[in-house]
Protein backbone atom coordinates (compact mmCIF):
# COMPACT_ATOMS: atom_id res chain seq x y z
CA UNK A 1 18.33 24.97 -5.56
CA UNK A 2 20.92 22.71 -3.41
CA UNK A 3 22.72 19.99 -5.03
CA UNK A 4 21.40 17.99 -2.10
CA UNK A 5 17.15 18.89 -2.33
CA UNK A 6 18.16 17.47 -6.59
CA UNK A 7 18.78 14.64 -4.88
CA UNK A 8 16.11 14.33 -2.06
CA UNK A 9 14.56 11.09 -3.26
CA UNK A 10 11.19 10.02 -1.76
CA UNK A 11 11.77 6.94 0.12
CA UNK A 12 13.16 9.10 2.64
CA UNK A 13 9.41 9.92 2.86
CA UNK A 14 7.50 6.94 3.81
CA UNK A 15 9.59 6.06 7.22
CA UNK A 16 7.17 8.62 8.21
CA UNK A 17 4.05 7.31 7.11
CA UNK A 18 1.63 4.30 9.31
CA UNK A 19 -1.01 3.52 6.09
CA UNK A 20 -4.61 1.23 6.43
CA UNK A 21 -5.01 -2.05 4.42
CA UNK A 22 -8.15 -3.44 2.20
CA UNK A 23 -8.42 -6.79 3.63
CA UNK A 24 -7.13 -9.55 5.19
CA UNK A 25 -4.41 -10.23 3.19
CA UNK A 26 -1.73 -8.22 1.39
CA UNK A 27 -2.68 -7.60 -2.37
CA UNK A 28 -0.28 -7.28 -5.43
CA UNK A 29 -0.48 -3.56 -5.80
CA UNK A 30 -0.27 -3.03 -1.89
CA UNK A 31 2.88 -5.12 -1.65
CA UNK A 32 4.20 -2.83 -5.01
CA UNK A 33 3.25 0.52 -2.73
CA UNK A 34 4.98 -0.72 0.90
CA UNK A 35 8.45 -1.63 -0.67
CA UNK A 36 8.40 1.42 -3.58
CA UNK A 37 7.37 3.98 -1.05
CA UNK A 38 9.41 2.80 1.98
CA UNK A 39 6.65 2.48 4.15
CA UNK A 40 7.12 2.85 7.83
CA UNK A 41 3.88 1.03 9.13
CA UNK A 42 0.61 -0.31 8.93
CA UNK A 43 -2.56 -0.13 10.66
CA UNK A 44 -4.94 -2.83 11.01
CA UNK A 45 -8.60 -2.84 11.60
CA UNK A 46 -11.65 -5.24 11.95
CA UNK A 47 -11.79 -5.54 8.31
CA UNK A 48 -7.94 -7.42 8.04
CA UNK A 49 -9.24 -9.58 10.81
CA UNK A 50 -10.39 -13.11 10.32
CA UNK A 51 -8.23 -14.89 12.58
CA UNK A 52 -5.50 -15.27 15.13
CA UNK A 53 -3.89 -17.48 12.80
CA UNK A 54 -4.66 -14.83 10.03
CA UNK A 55 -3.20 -12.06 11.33
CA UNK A 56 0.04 -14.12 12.23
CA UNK A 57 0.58 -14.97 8.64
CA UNK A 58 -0.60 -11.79 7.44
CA UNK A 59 2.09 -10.12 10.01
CA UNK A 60 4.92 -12.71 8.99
CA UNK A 61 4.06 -11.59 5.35
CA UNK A 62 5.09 -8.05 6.41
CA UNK A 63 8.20 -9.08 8.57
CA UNK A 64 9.81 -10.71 4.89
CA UNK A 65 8.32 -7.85 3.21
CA UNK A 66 10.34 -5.58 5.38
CA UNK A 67 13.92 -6.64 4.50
CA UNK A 68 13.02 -6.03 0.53
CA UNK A 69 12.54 -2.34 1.12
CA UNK A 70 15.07 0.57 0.47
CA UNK A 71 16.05 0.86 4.17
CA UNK A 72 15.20 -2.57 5.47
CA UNK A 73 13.45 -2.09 8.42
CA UNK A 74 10.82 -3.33 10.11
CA UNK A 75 7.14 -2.27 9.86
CA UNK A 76 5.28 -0.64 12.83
CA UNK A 77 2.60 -3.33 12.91
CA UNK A 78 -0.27 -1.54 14.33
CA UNK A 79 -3.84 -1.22 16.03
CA UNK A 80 -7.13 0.23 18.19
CA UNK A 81 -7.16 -2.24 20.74
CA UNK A 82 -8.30 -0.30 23.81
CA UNK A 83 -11.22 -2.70 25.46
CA UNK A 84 -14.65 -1.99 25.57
CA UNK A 85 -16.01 -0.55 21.64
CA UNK A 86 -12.75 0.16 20.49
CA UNK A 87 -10.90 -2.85 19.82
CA UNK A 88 -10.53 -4.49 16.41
CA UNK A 89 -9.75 -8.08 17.23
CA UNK A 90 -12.52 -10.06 19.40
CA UNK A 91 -13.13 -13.63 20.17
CA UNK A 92 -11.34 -15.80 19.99
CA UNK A 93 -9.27 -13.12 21.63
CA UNK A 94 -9.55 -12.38 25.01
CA UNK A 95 -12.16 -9.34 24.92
CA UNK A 96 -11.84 -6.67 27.54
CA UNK A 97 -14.42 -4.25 28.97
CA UNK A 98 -14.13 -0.31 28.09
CA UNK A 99 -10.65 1.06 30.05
CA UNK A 100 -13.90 2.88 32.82
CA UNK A 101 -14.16 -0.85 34.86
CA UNK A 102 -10.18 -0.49 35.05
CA UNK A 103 -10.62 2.99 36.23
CA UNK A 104 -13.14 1.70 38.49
CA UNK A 105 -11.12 -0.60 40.33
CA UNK A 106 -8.90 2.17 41.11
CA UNK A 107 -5.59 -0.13 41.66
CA UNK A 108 -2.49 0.80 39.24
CA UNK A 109 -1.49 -3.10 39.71
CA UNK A 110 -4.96 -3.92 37.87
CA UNK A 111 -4.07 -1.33 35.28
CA UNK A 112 -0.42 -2.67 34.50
CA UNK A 113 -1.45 -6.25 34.60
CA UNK A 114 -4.45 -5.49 32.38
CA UNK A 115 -2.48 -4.31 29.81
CA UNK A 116 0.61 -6.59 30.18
CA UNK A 117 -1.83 -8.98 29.24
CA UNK A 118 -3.60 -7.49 25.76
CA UNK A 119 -0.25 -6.80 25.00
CA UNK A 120 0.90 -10.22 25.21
CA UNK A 121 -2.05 -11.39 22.86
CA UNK A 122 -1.49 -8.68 20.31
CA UNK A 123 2.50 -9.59 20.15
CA UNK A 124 1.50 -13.10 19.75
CA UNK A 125 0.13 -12.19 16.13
CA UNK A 126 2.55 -10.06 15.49
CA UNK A 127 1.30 -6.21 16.59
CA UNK A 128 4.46 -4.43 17.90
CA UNK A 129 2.15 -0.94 18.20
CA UNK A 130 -1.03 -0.40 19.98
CA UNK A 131 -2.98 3.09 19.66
CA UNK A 132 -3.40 3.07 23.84
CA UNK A 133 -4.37 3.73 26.17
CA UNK A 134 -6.48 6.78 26.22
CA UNK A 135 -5.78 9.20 28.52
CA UNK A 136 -8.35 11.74 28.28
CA UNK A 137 -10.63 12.62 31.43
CA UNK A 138 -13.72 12.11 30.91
CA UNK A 139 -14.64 15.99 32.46
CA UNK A 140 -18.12 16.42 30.02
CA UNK A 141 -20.73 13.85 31.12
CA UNK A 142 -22.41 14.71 27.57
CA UNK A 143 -19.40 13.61 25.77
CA UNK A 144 -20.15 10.10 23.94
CA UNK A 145 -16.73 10.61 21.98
CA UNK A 146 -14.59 9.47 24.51
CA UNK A 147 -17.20 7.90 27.51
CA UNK A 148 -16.58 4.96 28.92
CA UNK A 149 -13.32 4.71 26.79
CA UNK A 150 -11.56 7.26 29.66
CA UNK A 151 -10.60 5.53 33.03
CA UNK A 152 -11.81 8.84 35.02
CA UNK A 153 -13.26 11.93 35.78
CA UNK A 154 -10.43 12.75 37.79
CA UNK A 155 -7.02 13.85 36.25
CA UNK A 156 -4.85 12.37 39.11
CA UNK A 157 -6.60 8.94 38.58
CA UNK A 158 -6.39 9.11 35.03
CA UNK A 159 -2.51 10.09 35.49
CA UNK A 160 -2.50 7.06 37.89
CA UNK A 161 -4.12 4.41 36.35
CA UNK A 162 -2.38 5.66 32.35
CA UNK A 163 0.86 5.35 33.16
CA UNK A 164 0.21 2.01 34.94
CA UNK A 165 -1.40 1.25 31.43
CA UNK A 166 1.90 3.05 29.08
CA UNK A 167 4.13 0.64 31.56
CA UNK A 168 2.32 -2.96 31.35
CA UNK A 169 1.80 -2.56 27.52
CA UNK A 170 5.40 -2.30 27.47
CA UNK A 171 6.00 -5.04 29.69
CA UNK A 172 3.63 -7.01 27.51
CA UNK A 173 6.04 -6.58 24.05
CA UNK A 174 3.73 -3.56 22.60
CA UNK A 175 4.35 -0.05 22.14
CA UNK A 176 1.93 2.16 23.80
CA UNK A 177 0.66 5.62 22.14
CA UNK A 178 -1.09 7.94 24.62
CA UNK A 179 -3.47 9.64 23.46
CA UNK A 180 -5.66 12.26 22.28
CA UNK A 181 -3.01 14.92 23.06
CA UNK A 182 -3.73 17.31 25.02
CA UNK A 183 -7.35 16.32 25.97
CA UNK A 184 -10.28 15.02 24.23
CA UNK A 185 -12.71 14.32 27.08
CA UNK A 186 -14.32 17.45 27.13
CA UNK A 187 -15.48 17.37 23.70
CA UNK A 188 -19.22 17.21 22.26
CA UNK A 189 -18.31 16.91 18.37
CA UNK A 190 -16.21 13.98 17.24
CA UNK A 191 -13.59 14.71 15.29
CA UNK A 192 -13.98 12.09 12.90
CA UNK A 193 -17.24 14.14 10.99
CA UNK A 194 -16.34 17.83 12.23
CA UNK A 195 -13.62 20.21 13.75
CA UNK A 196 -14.27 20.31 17.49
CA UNK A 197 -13.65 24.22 18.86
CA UNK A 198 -12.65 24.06 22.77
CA UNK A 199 -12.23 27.16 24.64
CA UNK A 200 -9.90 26.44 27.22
CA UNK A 201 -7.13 28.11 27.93
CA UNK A 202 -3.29 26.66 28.25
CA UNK A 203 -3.35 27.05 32.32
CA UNK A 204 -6.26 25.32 32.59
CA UNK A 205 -5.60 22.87 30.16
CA UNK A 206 -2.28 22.51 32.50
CA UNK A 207 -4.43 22.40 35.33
CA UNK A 208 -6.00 19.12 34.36
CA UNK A 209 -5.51 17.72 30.59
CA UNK A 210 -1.66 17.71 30.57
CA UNK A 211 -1.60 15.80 33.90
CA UNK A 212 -1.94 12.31 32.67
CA UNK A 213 0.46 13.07 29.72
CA UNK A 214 3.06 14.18 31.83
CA UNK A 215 2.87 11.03 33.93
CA UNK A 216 2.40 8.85 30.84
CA UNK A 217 6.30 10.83 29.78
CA UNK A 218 7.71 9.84 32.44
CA UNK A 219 7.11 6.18 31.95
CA UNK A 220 9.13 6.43 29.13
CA UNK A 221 6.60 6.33 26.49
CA UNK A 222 7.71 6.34 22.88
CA UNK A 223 4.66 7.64 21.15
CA UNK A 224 2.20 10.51 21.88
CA UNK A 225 -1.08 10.94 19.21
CA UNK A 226 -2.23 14.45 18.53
CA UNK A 227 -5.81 15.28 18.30
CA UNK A 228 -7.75 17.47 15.55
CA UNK A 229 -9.14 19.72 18.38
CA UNK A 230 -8.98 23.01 18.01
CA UNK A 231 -8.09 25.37 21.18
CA UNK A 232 -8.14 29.06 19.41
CA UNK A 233 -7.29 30.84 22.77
CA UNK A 234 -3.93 29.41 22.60
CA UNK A 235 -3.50 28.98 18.97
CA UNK A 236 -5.98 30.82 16.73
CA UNK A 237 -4.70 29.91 13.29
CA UNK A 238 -4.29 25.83 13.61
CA UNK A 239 -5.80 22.83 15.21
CA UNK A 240 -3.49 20.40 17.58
CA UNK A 241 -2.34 17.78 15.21
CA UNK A 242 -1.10 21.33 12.53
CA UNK A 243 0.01 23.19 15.20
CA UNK A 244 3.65 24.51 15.67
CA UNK A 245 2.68 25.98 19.86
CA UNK A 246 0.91 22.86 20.77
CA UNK A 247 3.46 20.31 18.97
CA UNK A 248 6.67 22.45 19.05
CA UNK A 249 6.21 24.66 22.24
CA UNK A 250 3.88 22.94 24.47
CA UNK A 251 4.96 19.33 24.20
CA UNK A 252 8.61 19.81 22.93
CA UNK A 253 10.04 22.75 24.74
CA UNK A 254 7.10 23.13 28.18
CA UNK A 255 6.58 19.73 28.92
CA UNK A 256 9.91 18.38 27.66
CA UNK A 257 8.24 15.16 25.70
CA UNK A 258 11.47 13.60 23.58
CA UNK A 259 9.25 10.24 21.89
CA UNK A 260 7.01 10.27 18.70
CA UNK A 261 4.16 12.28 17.88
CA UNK A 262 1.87 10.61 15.31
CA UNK A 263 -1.17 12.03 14.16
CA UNK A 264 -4.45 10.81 14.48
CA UNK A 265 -5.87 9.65 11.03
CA UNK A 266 -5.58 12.37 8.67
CA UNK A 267 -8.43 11.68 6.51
CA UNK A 268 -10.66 12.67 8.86
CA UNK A 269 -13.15 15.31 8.41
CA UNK A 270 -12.21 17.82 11.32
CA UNK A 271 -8.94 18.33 8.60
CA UNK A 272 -10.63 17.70 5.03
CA UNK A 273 -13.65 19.61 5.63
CA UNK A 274 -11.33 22.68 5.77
CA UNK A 275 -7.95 21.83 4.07
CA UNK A 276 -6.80 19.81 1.01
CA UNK A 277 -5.09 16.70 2.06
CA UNK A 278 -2.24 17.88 -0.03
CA UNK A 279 -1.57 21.08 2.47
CA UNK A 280 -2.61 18.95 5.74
CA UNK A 281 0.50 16.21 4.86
CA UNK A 282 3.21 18.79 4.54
CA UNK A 283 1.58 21.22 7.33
CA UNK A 284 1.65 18.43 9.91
CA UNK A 285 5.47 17.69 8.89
CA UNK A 286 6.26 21.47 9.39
CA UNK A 287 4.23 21.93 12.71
CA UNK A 288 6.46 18.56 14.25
CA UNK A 289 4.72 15.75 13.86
CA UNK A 290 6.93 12.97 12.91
CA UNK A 291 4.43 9.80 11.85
CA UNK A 292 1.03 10.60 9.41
CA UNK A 293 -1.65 8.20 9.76
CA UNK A 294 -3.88 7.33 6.91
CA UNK A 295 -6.43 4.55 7.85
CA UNK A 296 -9.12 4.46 5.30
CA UNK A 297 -8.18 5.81 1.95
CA UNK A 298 -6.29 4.33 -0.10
CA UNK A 299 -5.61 7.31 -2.51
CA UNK A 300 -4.43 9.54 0.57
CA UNK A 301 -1.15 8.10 1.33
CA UNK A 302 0.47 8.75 -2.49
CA UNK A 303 -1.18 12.48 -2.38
CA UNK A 304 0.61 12.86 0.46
CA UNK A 305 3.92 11.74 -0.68
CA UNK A 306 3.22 13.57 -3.58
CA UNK A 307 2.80 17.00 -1.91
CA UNK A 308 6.16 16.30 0.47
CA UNK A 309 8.00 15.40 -2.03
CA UNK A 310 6.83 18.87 -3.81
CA UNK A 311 7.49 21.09 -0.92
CA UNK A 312 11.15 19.80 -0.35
CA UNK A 313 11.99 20.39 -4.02
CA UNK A 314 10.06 23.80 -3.77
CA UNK A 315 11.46 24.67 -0.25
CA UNK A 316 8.73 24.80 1.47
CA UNK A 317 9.71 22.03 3.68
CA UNK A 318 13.28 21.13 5.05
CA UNK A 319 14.75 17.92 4.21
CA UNK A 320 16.26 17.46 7.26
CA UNK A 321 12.68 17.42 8.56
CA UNK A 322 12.21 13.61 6.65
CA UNK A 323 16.15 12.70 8.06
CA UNK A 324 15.28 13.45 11.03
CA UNK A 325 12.05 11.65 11.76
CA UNK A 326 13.34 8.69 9.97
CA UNK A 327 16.09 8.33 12.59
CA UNK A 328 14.14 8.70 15.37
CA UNK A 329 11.59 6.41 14.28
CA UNK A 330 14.44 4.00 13.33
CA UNK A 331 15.77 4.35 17.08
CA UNK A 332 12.45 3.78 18.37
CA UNK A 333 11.98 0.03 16.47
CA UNK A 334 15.52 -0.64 17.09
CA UNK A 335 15.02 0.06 20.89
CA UNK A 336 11.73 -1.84 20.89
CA UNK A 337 12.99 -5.25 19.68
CA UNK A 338 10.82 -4.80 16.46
CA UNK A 339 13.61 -7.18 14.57
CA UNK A 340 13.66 -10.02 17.05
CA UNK A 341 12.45 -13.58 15.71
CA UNK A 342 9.15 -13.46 16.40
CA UNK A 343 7.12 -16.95 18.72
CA UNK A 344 6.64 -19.70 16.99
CA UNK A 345 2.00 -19.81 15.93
CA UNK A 346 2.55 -23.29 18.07
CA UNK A 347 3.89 -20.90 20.82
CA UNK A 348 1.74 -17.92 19.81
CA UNK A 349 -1.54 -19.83 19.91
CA UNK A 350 -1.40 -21.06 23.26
CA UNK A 351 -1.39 -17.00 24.26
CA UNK A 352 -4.71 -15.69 22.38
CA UNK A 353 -7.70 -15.91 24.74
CA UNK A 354 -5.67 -18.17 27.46
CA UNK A 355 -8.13 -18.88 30.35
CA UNK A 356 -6.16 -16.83 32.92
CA UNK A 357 -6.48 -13.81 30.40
CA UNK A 358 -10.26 -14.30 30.56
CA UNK A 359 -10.50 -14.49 34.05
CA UNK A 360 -8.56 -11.50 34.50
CA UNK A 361 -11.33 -9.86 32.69
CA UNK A 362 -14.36 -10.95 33.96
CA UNK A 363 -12.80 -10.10 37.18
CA UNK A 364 -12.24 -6.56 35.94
CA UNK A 365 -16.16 -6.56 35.12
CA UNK A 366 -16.92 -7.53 38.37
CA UNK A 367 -15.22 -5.03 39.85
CA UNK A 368 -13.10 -7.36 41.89
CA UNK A 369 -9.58 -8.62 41.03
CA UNK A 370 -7.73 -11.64 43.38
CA UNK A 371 -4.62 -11.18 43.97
CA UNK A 372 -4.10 -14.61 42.29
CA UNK A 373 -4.78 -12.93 38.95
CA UNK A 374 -1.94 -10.23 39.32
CA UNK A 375 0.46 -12.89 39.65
């Protein structure tokens, strides 16, 4: 053994970890875990939502706790804010219809301002990193997965419209994450109860799927999710978010992607019906992802640190693997502004359901925006 893997210690783990909190505000032993662990970000759902005002503190909380931890930077502060059923934070927010009225309107302009917009409101409370948009064509009428949460049934409007998306959410202060790599709209399962099994091949998958990805690239988008799909016609052994051709091959080396891949959540039961959560941590590592999500369960992000931790000091997993993610993830918040002083709650507030932002969707319901909106 290496004088160097004696000395691997695990905080060079958790830059590559996004974990879920209880509630809506930070408890003792989570605060202990986020600073001992090195924790690179956190995911927020309806249940650490009370209020605007809430979630600023809560965020501010995490900004100071930041600076105590071994490498001092800042948390990914993120969330499912999509419009329509998936989005975490409602009223007083400004609450937008599913991302299929956007699609609907058919006007990239729409789509950038739209999301220049929910950006804006999720920066004011401190969210630097928003899981969308979805970019997923919605190709199976029977699929209630993905629905009205895809902005087409056509792959050069989706490519259109998600890129428009990928470039106002960035405009807005957020970090977009496109998503459910390579595909999920043609799926009947949901991936959150079993392992959906898609027969498609790669040149079909190319000749639709990968479409809006490779326009969402181009934007310069920083972070791409992986789905637990599995596609055994192009790799029989592993699903997506485990899998070295899909991860490594297809995205790396084919479609030349050079931002983040995070996982989707890893506790979900298209993995752990069929692998221990020990062996899906260090697998995803090895097949190139370079961020784990764990949303719901709290005992899944020290397993997993656990098993990495193992597998470098066994060999089964490179070091440089950990060194290597960190720094790109570090490059990513450093590039993104994630250190800047954040707005004032005086300034903040005045942001979070503004009247403008609530006209500019009730216009998208209507299925008519004014020009005055875009402005």
């Amino acid at each position: 053994m290496s004088t160097h893997i004696r000395d691997f210690s695990r905080e060079k783990i958790g830059p590559s970890l996004i974990v879920g909190l209880e509630g809506k505000m930070l408890t003792p032993d989570e605060t202990k875990f986020l600073v001992r662990e090195n924790i690179g970000g956190i995911i927020l759902f309806k249940r650490n939502f009370e209020s605007p005002r809430q979630l600023f503190e809560l965020s501010s909380e995490l900004r100071s706790l930041s600076k105590t931890k071994p490498d001092r930077k800042p948390f990914f502060i993120s969330v499912d804010q999509e419009g329509g059923r998936v989005a975490r934070f409602r009223a007083p927010f400004t609450e937008w219809p599913p991302m299929a009225a956007v699609g609907k309107i058919d006007s990239a302009t729409v789509a950038f301002k739209v999301a220049q917009v929910m950006a804006i409101e999720l920066a004011a409370v401190g969210v630097n990193l928003n899981f969308a948009p979805s970019v997923d064509i919605f190709t199976n009428p029977a699929n209630t997965v993905i629905g009205d949460r895809a902005l087409s049934t056509d792959a050069e409007a989706v490519a259109k419209l998600g890129s428009a998306l990928v470039r106002g959410m960035m405009k807005g202060g957020v970090i977009p994450v496109a998503k459910h790599f390579p595909g999920h709209g043609n799926t009947l399962i949901d991936s959150h109860e079993e392992l959906p099994v898609e027969s498609k091949t790669l040149d079909e998958l190319e000749a639709c799927e990968l479409e809006p990805f490779k326009r969402a690239f181009r934007a310069r988008l920083d972070f791409v999710m992986s789905s637990h799909l599995s596609f055994p016609k192009i790799d029989v052994d592993w699903p997506v978010s485990l899998s070295e051709i899909f991860l490594k091959q297809i995205l790396r080396d084919q479609l030349k992607y050079r931002g983040l891949v995070i996982s989707d959540d890893l506790d979900m039961k298209a993995l752990t019906k069929h692998r221990a959560k020990s062996d899906i941590a260090v697998r995803a590592l090895q097949a190139g992802t370079n961020i784990l999500l764990y949303c719901n369960e709290p005992d899944s992000p020290p397993i997993a640190i656990d098993a990495i931790e193992k597998a470098v000091h066994d060999g089964d997993l490179a070091e440089k693997i950990l060194l290597d993610n960190a720094e790109r993830i570090n490059t990513v918040k450093r590039d993104a502004g994630l250190d800047l002083k954040p707005l004032a709650w005086s300034e903040s507030e005045q942001l979070i359901g503004a009247a403008s932002h609530k006209s500019l969707a009730a216009a998208v319901v209507a299925g008519s925006v004014p020009a005055s909106l875009l402005a």
